[in-house]
PDB file of N, CA and C in Angstrom:
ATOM      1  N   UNK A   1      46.032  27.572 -12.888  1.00  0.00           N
ATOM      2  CA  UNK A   1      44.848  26.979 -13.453  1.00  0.00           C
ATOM      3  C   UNK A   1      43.908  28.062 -13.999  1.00  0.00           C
ATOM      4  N   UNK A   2      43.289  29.237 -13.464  1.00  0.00           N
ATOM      5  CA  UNK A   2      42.841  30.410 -13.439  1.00  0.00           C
ATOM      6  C   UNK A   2      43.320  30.758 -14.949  1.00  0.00           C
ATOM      7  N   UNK A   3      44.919  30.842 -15.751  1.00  0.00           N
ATOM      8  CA  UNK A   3      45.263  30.987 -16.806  1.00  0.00           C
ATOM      9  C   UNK A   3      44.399  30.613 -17.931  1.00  0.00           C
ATOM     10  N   UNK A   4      44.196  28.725 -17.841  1.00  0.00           N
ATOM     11  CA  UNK A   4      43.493  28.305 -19.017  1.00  0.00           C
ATOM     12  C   UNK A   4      42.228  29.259 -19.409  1.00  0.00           C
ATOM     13  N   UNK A   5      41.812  29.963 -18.116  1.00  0.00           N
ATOM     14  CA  UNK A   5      40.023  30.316 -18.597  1.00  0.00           C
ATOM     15  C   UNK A   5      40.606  31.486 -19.459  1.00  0.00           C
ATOM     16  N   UNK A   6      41.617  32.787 -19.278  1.00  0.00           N
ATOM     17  CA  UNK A   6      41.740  33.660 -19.744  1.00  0.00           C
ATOM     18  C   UNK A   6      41.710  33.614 -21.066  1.00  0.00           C
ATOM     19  N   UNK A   7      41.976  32.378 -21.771  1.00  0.00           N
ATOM     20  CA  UNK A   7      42.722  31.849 -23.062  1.00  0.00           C
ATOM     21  C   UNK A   7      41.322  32.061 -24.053  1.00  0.00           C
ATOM     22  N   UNK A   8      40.205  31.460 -23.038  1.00  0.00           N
ATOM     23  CA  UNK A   8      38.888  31.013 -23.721  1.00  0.00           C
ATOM     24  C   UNK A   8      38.062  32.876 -24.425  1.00  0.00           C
ATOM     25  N   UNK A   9      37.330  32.589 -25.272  1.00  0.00           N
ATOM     26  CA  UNK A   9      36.765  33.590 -25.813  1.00  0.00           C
ATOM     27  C   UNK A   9      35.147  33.654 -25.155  1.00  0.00           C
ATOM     28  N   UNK A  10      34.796  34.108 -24.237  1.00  0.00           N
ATOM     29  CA  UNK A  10      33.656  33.978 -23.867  1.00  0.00           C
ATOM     30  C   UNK A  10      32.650  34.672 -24.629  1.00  0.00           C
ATOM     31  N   UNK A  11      32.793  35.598 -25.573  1.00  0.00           N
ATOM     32  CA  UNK A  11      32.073  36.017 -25.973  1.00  0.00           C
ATOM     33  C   UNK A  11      31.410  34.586 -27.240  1.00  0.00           C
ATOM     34  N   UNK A  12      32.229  34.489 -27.930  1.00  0.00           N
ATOM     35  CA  UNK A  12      32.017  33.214 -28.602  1.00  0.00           C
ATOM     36  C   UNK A  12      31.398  31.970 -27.530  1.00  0.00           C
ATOM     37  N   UNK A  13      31.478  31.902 -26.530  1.00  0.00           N
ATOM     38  CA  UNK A  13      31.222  30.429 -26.098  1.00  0.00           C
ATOM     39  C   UNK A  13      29.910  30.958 -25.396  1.00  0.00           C
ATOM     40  N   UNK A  14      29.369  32.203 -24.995  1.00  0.00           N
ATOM     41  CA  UNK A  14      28.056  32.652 -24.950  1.00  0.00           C
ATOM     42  C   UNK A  14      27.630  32.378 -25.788  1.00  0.00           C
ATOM     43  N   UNK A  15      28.042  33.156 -27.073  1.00  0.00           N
ATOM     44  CA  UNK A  15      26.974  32.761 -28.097  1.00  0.00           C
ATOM     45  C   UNK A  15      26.987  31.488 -28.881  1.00  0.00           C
ATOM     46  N   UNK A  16      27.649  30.569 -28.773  1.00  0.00           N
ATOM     47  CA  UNK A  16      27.305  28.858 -28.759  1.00  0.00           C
ATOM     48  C   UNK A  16      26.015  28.413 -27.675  1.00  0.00           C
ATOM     49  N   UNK A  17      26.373  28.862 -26.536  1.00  0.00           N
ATOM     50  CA  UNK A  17      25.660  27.998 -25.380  1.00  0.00           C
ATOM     51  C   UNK A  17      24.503  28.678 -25.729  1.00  0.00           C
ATOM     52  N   UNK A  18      24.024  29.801 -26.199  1.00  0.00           N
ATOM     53  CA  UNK A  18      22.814  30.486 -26.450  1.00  0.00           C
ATOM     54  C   UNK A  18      22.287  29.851 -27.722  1.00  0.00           C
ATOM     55  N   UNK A  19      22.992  29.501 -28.523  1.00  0.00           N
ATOM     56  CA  UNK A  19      22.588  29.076 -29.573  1.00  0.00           C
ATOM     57  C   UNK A  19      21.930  27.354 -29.147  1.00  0.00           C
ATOM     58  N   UNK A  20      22.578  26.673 -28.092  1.00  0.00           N
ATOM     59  CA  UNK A  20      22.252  25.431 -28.004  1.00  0.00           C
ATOM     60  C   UNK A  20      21.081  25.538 -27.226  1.00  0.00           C
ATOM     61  N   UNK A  21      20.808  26.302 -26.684  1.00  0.00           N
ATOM     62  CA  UNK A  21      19.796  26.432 -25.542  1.00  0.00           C
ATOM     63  C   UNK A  21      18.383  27.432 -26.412  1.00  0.00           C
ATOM     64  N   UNK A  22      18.545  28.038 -27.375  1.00  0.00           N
ATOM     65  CA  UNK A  22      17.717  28.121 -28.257  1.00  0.00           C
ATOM     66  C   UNK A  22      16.999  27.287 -29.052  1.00  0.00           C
ATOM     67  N   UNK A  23      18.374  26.399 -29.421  1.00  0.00           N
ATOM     68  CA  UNK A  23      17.958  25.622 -30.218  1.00  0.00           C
ATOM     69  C   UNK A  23      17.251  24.358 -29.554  1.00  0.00           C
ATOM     70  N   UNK A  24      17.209  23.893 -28.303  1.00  0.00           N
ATOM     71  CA  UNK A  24      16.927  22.757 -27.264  1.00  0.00           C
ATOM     72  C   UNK A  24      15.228  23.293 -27.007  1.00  0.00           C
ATOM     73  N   UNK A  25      14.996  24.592 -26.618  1.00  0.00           N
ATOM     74  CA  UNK A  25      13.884  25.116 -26.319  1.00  0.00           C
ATOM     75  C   UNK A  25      13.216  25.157 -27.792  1.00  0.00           C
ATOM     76  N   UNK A  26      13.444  25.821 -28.877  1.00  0.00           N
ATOM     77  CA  UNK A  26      12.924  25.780 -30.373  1.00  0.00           C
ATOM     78  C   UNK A  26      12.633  24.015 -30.501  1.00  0.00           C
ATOM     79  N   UNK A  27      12.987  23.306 -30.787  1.00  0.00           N
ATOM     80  CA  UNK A  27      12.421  21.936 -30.628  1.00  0.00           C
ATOM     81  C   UNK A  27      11.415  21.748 -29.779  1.00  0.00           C
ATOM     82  N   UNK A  28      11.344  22.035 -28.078  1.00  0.00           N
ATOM     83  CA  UNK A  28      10.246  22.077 -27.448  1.00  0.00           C
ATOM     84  C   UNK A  28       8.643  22.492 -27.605  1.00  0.00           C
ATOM     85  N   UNK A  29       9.009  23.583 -28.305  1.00  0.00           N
ATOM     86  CA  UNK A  29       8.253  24.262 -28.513  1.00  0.00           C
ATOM     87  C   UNK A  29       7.225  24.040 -30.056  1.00  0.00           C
ATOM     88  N   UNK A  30       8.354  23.424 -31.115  1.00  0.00           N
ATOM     89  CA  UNK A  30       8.448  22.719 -32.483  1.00  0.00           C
ATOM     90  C   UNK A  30       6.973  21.678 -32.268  1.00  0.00           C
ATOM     91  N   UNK A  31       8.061  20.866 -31.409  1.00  0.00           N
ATOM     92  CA  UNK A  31       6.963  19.392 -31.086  1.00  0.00           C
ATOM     93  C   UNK A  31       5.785  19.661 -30.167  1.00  0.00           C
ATOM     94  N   UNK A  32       5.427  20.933 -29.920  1.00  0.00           N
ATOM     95  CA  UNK A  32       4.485  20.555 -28.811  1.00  0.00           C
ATOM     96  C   UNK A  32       2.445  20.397 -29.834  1.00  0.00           C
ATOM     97  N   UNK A  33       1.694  20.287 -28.385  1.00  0.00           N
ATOM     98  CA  UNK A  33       0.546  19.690 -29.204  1.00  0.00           C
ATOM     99  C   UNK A  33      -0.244  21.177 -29.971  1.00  0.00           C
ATOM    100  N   UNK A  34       0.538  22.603 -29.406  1.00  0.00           N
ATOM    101  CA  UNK A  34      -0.480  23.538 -30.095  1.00  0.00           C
ATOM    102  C   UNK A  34       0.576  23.838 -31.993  1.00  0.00           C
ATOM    103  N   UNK A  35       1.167  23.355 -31.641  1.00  0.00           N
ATOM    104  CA  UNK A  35       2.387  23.544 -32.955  1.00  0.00           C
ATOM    105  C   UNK A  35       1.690  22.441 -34.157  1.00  0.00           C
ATOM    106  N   UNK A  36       1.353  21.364 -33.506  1.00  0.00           N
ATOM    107  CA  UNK A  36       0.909  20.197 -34.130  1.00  0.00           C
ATOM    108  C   UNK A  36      -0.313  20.314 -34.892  1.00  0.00           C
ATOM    109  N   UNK A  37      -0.941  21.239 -33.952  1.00  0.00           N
ATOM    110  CA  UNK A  37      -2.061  21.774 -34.746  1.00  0.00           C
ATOM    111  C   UNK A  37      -2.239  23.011 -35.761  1.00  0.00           C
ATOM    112  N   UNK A  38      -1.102  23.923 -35.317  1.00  0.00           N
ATOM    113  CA  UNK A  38      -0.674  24.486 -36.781  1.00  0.00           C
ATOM    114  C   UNK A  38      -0.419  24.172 -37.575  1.00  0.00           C
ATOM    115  N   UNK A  39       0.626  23.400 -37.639  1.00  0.00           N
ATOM    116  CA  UNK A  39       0.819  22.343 -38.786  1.00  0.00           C
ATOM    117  C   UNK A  39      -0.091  21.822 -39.448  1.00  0.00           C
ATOM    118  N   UNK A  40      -0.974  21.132 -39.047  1.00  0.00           N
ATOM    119  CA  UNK A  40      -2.327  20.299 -39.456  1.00  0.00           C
ATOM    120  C   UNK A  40      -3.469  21.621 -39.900  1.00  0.00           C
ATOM    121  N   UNK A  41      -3.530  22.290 -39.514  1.00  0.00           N
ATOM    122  CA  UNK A  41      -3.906  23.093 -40.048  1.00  0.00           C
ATOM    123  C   UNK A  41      -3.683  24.252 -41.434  1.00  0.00           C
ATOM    124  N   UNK A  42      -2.238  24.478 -41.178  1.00  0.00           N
ATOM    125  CA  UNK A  42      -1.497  24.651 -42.434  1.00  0.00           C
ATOM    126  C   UNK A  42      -1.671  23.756 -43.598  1.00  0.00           C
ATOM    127  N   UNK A  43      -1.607  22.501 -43.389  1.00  0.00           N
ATOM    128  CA  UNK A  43      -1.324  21.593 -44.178  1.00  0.00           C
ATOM    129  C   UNK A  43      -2.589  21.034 -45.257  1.00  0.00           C
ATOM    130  N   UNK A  44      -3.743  21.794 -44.239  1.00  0.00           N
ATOM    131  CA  UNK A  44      -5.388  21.144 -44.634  1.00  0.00           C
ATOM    132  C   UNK A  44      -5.467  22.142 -45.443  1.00  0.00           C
ATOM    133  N   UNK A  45      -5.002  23.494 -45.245  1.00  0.00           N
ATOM    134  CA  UNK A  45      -5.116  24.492 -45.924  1.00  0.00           C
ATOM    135  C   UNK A  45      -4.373  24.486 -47.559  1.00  0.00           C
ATOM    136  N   UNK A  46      -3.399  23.875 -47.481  1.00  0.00           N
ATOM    137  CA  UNK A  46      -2.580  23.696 -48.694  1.00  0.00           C
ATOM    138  C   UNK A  46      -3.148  22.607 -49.465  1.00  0.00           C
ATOM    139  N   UNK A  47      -3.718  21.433 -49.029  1.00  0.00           N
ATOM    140  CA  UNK A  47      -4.458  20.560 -49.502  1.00  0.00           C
ATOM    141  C   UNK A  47      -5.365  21.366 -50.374  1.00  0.00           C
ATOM    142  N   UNK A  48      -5.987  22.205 -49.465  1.00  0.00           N
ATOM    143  CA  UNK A  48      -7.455  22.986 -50.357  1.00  0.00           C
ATOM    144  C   UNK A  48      -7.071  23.420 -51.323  1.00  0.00           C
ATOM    145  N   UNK A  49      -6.219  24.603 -51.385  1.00  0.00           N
ATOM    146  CA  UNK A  49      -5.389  24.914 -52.250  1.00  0.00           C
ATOM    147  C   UNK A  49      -4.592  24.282 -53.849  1.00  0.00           C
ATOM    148  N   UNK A  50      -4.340  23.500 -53.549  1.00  0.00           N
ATOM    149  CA  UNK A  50      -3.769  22.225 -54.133  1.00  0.00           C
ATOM    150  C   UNK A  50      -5.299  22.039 -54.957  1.00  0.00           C
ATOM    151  N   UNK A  51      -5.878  21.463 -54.500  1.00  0.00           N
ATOM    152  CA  UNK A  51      -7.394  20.955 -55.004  1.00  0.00           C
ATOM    153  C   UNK A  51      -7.576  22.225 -56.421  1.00  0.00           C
ATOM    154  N   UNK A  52      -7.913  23.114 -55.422  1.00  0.00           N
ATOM    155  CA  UNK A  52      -8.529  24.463 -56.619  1.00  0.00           C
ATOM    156  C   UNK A  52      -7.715  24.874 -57.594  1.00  0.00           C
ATOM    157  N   UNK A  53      -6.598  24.353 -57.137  1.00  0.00           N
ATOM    158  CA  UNK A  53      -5.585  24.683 -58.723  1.00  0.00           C
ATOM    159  C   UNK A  53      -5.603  23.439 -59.404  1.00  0.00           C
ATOM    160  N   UNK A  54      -5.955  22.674 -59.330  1.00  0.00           N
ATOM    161  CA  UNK A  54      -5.927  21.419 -59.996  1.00  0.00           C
ATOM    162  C   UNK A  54      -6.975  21.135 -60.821  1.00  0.00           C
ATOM    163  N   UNK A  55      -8.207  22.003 -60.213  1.00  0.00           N
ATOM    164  CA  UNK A  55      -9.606  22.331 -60.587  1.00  0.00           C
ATOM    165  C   UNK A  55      -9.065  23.237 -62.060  1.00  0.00           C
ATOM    166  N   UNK A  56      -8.518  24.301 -61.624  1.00  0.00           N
ATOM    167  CA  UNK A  56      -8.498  25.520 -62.831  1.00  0.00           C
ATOM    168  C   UNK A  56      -7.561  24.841 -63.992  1.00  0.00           C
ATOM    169  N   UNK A  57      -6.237  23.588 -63.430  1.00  0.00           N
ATOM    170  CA  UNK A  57      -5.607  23.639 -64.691  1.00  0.00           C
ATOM    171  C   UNK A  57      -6.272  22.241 -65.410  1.00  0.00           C
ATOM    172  N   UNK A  58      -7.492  21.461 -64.689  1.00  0.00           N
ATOM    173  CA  UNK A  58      -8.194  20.449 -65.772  1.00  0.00           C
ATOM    174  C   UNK A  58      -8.892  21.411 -66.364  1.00  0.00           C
ATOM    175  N   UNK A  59      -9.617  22.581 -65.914  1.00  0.00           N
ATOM    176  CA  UNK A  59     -10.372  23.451 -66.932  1.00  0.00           C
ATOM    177  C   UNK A  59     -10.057  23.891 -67.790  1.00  0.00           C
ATOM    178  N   UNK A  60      -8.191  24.622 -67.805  1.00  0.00           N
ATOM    179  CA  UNK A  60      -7.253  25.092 -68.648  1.00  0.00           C
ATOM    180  C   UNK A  60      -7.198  24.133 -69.842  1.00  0.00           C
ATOM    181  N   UNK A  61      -6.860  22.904 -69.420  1.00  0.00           N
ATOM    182  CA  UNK A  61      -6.384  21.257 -70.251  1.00  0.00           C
ATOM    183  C   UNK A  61      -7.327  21.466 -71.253  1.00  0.00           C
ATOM    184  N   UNK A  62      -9.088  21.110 -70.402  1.00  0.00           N
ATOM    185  CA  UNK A  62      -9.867  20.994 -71.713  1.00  0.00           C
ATOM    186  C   UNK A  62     -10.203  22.269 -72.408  1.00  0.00           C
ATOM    187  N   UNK A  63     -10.314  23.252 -71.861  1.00  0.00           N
ATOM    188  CA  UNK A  63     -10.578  24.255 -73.013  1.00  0.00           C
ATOM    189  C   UNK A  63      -9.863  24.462 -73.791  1.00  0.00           C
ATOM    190  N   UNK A  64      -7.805  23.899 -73.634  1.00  0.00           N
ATOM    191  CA  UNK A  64      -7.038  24.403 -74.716  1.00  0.00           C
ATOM    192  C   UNK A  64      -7.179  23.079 -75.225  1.00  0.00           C
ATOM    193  N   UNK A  65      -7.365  21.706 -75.107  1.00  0.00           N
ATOM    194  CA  UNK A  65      -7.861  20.548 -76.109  1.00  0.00           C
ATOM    195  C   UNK A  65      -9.167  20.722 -77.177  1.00  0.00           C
ATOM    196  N   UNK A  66     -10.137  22.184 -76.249  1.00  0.00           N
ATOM    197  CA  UNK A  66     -11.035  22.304 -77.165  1.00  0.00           C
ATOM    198  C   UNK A  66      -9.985  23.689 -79.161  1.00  0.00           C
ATOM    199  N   UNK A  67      -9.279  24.462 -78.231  1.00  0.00           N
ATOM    200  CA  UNK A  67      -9.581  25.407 -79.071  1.00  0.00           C
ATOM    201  C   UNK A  67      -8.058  24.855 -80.298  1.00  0.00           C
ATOM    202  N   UNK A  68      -7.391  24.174 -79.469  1.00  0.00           N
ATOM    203  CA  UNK A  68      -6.522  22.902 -80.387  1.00  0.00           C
ATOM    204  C   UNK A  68      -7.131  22.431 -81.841  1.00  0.00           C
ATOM    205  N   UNK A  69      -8.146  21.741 -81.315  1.00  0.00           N
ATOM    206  CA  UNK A  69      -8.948  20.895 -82.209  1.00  0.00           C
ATOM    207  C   UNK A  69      -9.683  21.726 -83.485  1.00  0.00           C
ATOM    208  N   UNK A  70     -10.266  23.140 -82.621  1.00  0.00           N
ATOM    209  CA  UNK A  70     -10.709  24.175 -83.546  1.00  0.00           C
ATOM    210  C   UNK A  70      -9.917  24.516 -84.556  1.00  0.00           C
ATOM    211  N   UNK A  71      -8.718  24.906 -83.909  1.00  0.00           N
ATOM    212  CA  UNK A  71      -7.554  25.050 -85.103  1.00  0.00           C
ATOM    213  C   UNK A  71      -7.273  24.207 -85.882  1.00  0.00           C
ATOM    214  N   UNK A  72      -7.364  23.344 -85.799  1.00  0.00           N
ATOM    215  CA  UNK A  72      -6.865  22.359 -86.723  1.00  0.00           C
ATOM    216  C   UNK A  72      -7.792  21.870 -87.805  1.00  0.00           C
ATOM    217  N   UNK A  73      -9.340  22.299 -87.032  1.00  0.00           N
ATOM    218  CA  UNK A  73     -10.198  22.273 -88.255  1.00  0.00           C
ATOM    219  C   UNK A  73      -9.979  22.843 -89.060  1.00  0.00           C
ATOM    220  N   UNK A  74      -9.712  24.569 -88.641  1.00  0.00           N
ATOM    221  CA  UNK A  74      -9.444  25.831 -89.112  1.00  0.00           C
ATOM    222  C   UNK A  74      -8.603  25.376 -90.919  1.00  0.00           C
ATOM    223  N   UNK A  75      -7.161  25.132 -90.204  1.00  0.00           N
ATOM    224  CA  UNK A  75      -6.231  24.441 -90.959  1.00  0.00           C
ATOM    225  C   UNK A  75      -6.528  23.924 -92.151  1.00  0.00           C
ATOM    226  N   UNK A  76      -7.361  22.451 -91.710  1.00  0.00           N
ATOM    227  CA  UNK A  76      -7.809  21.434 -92.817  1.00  0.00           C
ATOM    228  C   UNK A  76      -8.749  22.338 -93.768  1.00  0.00           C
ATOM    229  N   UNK A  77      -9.319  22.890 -93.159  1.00  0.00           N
ATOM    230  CA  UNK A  77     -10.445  23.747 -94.300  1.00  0.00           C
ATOM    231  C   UNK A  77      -9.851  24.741 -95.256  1.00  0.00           C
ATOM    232  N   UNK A  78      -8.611  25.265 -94.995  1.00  0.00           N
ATOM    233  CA  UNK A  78      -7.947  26.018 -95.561  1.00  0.00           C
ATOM    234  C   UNK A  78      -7.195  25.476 -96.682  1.00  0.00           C
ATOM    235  N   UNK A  79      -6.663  24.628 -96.307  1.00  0.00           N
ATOM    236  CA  UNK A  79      -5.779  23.802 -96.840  1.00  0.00           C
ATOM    237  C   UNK A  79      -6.323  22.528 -98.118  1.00  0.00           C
ATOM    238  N   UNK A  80      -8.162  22.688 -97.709  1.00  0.00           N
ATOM    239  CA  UNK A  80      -8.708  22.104 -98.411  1.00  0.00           C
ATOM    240  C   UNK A  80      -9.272  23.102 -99.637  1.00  0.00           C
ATOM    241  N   UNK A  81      -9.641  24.195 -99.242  1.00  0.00           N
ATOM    242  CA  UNK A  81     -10.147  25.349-100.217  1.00  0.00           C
ATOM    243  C   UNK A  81      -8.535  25.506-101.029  1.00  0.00           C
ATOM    244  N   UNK A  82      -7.322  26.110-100.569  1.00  0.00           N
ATOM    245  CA  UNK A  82      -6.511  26.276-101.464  1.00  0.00           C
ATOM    246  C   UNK A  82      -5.972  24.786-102.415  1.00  0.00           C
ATOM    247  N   UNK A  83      -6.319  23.941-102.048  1.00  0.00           N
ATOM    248  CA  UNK A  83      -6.011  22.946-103.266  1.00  0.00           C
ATOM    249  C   UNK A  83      -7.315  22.830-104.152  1.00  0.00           C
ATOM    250  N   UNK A  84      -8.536  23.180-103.367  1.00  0.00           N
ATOM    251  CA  UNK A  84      -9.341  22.884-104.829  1.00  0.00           C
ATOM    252  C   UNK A  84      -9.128  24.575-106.051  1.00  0.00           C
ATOM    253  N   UNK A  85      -8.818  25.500-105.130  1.00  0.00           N
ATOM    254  CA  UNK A  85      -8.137  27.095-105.837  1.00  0.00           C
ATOM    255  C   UNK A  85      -7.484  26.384-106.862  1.00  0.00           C
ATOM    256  N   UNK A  86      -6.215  25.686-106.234  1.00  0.00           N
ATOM    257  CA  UNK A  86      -5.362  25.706-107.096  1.00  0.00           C
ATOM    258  C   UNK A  86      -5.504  24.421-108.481  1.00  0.00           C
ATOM    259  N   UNK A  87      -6.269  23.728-107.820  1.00  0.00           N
ATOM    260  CA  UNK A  87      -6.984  22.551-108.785  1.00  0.00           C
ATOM    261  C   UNK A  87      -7.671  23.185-110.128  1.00  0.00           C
ATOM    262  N   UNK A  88      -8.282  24.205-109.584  1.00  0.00           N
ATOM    263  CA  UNK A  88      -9.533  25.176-110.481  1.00  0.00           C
ATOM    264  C   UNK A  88      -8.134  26.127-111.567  1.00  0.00           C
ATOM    265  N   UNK A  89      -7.691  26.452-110.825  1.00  0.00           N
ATOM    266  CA  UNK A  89      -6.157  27.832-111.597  1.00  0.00           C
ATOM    267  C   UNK A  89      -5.987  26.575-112.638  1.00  0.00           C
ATOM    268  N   UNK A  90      -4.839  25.273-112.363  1.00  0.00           N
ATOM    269  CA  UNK A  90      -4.823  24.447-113.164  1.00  0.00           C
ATOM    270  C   UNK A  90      -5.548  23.579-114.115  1.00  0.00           C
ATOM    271  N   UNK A  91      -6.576  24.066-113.899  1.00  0.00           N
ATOM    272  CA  UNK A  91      -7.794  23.413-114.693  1.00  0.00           C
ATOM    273  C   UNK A  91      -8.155  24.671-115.720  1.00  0.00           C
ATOM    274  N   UNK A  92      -8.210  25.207-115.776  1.00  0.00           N
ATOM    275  CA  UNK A  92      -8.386  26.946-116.408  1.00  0.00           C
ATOM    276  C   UNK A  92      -7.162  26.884-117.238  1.00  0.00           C
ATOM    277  N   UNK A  93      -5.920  27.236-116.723  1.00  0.00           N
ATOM    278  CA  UNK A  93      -4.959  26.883-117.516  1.00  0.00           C
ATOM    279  C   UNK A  93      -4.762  25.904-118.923  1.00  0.00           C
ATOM    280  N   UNK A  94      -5.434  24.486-118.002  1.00  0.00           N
ATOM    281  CA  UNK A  94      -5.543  23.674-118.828  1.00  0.00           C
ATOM    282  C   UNK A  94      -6.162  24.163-120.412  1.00  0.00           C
ATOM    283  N   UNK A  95      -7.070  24.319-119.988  1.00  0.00           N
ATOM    284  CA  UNK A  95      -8.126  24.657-120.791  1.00  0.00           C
ATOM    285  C   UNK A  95      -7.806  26.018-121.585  1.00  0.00           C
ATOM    286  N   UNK A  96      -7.208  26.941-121.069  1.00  0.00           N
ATOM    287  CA  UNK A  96      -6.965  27.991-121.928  1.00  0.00           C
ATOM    288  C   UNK A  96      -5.413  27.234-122.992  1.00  0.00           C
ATOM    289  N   UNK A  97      -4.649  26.637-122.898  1.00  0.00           N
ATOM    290  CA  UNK A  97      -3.876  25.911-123.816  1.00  0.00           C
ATOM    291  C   UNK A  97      -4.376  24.551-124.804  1.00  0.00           C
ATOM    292  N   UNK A  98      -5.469  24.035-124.382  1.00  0.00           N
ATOM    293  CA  UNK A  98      -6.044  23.264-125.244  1.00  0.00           C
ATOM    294  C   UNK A  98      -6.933  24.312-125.785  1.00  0.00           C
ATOM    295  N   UNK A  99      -7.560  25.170-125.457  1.00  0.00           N
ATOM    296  CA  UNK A  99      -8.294  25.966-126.255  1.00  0.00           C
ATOM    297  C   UNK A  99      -7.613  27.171-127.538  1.00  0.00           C
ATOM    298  N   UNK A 100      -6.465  26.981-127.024  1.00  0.00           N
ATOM    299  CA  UNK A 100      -5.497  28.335-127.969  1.00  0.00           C
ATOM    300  C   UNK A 100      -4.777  27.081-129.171  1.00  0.00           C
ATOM    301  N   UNK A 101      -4.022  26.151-128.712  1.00  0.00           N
ATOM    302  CA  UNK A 101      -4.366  24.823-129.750  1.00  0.00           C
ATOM    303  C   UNK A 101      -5.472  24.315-130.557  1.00  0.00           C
ATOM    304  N   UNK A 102      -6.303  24.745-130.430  1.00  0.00           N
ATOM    305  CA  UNK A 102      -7.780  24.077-131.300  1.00  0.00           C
ATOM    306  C   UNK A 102      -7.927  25.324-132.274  1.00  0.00           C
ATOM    307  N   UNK A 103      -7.450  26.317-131.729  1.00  0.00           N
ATOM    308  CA  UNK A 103      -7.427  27.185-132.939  1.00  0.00           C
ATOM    309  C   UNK A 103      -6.591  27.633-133.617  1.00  0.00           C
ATOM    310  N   UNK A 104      -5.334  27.185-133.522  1.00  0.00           N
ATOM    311  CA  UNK A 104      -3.992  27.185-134.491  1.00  0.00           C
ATOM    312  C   UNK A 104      -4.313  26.108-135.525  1.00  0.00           C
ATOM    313  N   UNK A 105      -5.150  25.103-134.606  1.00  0.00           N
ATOM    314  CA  UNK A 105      -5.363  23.746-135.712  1.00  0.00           C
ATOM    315  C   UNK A 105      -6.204  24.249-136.632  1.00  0.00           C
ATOM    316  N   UNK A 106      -7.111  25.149-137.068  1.00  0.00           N
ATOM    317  CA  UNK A 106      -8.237  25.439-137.591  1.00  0.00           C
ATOM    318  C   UNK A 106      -7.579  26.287-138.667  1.00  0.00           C
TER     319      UNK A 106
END
């Protein structure tokens, strides 16, 4: 009978039973009421946290909705000056070919 034990690896079955008995006490210790309050405390802390970044990225939101909008004024105004440019070039044009015609006619 004495045989079967020789067979066994005790070094391995130490470090199982250590591992279960770690792990049995780590739960104890997990659930107890000063753990509970780390937790809750951790957790109030991340809340805060949470908050103040939420703070900085509505501030982020509207200031880049503000400088968005700027640009795009930017844009339209540009876009409004080069068509009356180019309104004015074509209008000049105009006018320099009706004007070089009025004097071939003459």
């Amino acid at each position: 009978m004495l045989k079967c034990f020789e067979k066994i690896d005790w070094k391995k079955t130490g470090i199982f039973a250590g591992g279960v008995l770690f792990g049995t006490a780590g739960i104890k210790v997990l659930s107890s009421k000063d753990a509970k309050k780390v937790y809750t405390s951790c957790t109030a802390a991340f809340l805060r946290a949470k908050e103040c970044v939420m703070n900085t990225v509505s501030t982020v939101q509207e200031n880049a909705g503000d400088i968005y909008a700027g640009a795009k004024e930017i844009n339209e105004e540009r876009a409004a000056k080069a068509e009356a440019e180019a309104f004015a070039d074509a209008e000049a044009e105009a006018a320099e070919k009706t004007g070089t015609a009025e004097n071939t006619e003459e």
